[in-house]
N, C-alpha and C. Protein backbone atom coordinates (compact mmCIF):
# COMPACT_ATOMS: atom_id res chain seq x y z
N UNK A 1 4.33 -21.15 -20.72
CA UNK A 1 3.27 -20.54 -19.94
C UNK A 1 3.74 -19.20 -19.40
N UNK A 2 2.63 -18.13 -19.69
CA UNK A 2 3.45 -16.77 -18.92
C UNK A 2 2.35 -16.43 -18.07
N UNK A 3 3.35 -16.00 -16.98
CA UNK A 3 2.72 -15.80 -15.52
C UNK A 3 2.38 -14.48 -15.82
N UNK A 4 1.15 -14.43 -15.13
CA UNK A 4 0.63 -12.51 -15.08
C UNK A 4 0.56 -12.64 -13.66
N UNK A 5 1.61 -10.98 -13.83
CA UNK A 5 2.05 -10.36 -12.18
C UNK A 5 0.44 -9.23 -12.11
N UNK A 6 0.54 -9.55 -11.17
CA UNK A 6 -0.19 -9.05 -10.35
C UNK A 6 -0.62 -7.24 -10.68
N UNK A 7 -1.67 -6.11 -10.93
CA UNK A 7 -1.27 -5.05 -11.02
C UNK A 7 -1.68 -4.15 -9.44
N UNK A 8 -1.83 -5.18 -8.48
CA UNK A 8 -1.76 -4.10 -7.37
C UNK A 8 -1.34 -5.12 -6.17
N UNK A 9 -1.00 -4.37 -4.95
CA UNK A 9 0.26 -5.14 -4.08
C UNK A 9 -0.73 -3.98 -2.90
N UNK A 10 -1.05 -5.16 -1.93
CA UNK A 10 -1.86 -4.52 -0.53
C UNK A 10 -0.99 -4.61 0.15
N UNK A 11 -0.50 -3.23 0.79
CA UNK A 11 0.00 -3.27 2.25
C UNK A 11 -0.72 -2.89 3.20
N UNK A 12 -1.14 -3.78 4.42
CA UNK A 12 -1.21 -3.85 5.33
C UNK A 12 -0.81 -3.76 6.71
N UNK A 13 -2.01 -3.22 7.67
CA UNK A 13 -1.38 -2.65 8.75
C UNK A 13 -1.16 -3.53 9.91
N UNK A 14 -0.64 -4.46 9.57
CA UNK A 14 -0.60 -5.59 10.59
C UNK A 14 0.73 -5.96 10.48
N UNK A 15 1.65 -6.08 11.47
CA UNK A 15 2.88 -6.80 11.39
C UNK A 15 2.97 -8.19 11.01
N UNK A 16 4.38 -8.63 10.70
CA UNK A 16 4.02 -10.27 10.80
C UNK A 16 3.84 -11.00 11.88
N UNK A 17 3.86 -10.33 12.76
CA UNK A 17 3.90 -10.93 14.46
C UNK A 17 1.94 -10.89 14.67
N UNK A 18 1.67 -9.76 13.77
CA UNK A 18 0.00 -10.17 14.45
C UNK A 18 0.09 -8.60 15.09
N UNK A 19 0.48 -7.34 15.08
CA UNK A 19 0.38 -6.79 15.61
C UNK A 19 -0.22 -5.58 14.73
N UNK A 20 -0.83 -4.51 15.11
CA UNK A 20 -1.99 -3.25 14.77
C UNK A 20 -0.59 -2.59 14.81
N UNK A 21 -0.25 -1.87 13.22
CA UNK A 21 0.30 -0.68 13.02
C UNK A 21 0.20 0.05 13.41
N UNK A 22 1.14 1.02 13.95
CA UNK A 22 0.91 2.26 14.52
C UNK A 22 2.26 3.40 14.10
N UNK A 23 1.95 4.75 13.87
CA UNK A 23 0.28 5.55 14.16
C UNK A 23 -0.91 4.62 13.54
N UNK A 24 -2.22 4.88 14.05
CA UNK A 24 -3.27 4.65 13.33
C UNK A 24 -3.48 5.29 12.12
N UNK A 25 -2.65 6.48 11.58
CA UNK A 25 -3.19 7.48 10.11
C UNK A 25 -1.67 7.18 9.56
N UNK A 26 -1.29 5.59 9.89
CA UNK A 26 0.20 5.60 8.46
C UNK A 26 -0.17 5.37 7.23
N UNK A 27 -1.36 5.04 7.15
CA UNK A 27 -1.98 4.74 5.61
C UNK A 27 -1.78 6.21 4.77
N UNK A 28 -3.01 6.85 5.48
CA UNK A 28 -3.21 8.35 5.16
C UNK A 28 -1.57 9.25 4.91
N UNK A 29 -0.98 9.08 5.67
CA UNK A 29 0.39 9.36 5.87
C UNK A 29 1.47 8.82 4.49
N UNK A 30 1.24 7.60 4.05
CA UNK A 30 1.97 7.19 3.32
C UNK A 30 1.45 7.65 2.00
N UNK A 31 0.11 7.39 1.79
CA UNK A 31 -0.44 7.80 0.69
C UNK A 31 -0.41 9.38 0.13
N UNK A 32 -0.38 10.06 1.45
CA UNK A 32 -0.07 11.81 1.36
C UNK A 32 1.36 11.70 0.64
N UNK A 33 1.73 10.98 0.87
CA UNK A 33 3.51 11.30 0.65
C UNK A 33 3.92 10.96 -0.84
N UNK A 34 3.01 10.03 -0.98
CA UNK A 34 2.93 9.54 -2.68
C UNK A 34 2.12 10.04 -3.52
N UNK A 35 1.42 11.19 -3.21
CA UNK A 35 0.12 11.93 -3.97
C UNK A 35 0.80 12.62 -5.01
N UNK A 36 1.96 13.26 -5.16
CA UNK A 36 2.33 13.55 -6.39
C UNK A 36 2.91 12.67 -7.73
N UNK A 37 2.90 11.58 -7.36
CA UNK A 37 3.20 10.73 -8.51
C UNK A 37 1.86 9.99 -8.47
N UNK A 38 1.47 10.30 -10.04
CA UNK A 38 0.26 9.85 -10.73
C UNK A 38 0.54 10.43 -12.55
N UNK A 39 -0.50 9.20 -13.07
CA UNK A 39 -0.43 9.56 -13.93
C UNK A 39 -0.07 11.12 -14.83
N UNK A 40 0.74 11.31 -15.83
CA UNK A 40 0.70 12.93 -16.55
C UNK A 40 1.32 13.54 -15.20
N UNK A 41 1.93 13.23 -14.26
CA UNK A 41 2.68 13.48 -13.33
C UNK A 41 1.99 14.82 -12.57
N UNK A 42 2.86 15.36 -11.62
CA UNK A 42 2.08 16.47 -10.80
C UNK A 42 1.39 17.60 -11.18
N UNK A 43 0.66 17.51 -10.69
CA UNK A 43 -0.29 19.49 -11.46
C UNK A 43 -0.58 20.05 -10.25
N UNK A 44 -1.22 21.59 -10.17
CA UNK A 44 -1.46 22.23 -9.20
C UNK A 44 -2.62 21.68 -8.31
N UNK A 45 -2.32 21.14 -7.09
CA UNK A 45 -3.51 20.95 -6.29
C UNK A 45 -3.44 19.64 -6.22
N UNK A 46 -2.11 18.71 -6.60
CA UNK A 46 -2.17 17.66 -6.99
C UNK A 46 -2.17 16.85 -5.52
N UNK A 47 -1.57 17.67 -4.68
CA UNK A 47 -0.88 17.67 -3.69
C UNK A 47 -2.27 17.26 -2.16
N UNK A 48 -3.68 17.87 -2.57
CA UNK A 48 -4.50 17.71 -1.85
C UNK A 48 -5.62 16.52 -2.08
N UNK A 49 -5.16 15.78 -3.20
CA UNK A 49 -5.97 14.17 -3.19
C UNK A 49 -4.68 13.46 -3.32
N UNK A 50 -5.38 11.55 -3.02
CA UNK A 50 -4.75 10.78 -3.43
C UNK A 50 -4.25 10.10 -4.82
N UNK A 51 -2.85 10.07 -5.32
CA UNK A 51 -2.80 9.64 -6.34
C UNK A 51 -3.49 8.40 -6.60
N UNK A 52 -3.74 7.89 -8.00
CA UNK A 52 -4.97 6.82 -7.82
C UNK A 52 -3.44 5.53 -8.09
N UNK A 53 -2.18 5.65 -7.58
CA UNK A 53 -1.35 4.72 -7.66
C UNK A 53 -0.48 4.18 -6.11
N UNK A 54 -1.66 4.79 -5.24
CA UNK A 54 -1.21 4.60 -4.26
C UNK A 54 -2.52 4.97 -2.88
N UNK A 55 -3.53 4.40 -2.42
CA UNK A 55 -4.50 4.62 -2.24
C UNK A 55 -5.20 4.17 -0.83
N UNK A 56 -5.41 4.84 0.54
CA UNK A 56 -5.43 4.27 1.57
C UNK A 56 -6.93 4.05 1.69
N UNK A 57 -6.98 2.22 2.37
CA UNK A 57 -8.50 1.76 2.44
C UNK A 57 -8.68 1.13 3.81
N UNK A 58 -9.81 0.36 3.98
CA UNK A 58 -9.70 -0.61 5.07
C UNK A 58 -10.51 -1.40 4.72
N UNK A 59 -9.59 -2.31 4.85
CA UNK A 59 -10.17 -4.15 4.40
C UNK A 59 -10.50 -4.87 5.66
N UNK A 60 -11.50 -5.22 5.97
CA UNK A 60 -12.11 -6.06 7.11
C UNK A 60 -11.36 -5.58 7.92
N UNK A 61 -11.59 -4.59 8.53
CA UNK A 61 -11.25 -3.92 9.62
C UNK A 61 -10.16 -3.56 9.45
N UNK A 62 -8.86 -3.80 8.38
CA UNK A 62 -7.69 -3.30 8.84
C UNK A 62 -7.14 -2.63 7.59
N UNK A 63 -6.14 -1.26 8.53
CA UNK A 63 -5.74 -0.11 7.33
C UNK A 63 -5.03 -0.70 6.46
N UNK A 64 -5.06 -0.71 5.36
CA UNK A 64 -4.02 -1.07 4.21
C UNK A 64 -3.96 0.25 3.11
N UNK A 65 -2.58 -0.10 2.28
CA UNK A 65 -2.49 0.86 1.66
C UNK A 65 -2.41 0.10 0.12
N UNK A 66 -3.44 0.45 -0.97
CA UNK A 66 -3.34 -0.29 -1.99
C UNK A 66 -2.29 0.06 -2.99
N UNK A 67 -1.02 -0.22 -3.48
CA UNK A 67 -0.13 0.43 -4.46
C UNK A 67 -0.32 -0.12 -5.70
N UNK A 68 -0.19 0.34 -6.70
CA UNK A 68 -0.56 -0.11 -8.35
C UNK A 68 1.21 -0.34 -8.38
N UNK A 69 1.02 -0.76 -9.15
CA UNK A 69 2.76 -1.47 -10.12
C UNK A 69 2.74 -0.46 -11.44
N UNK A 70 2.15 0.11 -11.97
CA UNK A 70 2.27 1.21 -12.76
C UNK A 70 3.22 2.27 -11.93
N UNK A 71 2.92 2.60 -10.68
CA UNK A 71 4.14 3.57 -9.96
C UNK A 71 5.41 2.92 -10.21
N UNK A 72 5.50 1.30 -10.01
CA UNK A 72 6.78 1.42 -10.31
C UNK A 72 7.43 1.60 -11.50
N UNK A 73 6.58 1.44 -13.05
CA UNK A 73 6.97 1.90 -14.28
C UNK A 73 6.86 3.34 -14.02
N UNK A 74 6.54 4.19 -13.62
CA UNK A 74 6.34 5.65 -13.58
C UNK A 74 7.26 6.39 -13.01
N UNK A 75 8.05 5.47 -11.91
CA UNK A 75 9.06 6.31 -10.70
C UNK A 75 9.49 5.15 -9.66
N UNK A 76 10.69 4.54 -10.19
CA UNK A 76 11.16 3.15 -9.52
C UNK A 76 11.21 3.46 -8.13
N UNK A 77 12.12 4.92 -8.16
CA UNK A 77 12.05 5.59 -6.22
C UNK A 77 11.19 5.23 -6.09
N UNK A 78 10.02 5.91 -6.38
CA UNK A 78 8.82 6.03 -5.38
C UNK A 78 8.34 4.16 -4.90
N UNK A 79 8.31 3.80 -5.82
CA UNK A 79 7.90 2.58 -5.81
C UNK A 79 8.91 1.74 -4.84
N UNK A 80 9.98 2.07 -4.58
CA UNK A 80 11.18 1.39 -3.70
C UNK A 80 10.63 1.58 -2.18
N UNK A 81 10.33 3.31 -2.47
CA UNK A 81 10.20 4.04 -1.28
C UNK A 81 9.05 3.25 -0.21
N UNK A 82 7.86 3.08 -1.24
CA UNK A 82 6.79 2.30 -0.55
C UNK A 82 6.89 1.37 0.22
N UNK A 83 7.27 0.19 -1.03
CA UNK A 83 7.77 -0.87 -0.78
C UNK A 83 8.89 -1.23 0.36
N UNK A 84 10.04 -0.87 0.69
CA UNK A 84 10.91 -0.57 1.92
C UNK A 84 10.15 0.05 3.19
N UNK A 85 9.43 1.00 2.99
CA UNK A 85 8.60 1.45 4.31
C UNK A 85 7.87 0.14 4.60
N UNK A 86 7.33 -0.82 3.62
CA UNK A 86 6.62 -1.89 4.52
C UNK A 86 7.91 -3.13 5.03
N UNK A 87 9.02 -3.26 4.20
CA UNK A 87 9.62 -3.99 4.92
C UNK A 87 10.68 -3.77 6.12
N UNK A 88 10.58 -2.59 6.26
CA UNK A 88 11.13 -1.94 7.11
C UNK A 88 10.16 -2.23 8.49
N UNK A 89 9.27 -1.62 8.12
CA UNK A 89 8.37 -2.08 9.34
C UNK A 89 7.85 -2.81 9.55
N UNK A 90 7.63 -4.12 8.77
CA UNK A 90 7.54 -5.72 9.11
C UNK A 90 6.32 -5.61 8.34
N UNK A 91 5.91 -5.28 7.69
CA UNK A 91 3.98 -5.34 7.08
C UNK A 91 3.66 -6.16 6.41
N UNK A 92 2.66 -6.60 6.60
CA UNK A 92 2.54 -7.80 5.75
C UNK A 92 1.93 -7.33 4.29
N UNK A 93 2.55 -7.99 3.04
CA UNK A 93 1.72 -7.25 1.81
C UNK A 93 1.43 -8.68 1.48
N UNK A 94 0.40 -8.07 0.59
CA UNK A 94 -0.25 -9.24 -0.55
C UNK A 94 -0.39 -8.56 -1.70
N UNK A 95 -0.58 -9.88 -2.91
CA UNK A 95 -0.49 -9.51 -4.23
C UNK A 95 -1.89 -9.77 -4.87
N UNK A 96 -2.61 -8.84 -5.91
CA UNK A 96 -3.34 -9.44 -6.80
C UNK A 96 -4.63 -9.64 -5.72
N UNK A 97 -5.00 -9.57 -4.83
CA UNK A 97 -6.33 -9.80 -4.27
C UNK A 97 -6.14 -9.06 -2.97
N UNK A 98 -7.46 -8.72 -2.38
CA UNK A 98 -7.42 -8.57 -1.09
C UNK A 98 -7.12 -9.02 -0.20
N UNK A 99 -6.66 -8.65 0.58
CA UNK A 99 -5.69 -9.83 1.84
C UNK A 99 -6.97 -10.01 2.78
N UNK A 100 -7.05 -11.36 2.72
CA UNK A 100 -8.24 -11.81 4.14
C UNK A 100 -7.54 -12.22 5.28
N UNK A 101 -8.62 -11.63 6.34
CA UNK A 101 -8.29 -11.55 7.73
C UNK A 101 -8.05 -13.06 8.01
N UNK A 102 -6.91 -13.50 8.86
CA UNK A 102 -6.85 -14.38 9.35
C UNK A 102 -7.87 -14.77 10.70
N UNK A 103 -8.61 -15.87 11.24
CA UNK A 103 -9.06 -16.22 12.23
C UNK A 103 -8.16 -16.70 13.12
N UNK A 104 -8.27 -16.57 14.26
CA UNK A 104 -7.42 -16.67 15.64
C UNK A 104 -8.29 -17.37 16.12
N UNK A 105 -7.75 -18.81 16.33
CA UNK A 105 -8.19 -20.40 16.83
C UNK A 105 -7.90 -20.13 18.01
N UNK A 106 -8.93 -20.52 18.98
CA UNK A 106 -8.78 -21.15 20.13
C UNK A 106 -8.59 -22.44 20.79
N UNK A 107 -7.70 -22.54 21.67
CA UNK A 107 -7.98 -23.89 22.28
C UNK A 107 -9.33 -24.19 23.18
């Protein structure tokens, strides 16, 4: 049986503790920083959209940053780079689907 990986990996702006990322524009921020790696690699002006391998959204209310797995065939750095910024800062990622909001039970 062969497992199919996943081709995109959500990071999210939520810690594992439950907590709202901050700044509020690290999405925008991260994704600026990865805009030159994209397909046929950088061209002029490349620099003022998002590469489509790295892409900031918001999923039920919360910032995430969507990364393709093609970046990491394209540029292992970059793909490290991402990836370490979320475990660095505790983020929670998910694979292959949108990450749904957890509900917060009351007693």
């Amino acid at each position: 049986m062969v497992l199919k990986i996943a081709d995109e990996v959500f990071i999210q702006g939520v810690t594992r503790e439950g907590r709202t990322f901050r700044p509020s524009d690290w999405a925008e921020r991260l994704a600026g920083v990865m805009s030159s790696f994209r397909p046929g690699g950088a061209q002029p002006g490349s620099h003022l959209n998002y590469s489509p391998w790295c892409i900031p959204t918001v999923i039920e209310g919360v910032k995430c940053v969507i990364v393709n797995r093609a970046l990491r065939d394209y540029e292992p750095m970059a793909w490290d780079f991402v990836m370490n910024f979320a475990k660095d800062n505790e983020l929670k990622i998910s694979e292959g689907a949108p990450p749904v909001r957890e509900e917060r039970r009351t007693a």
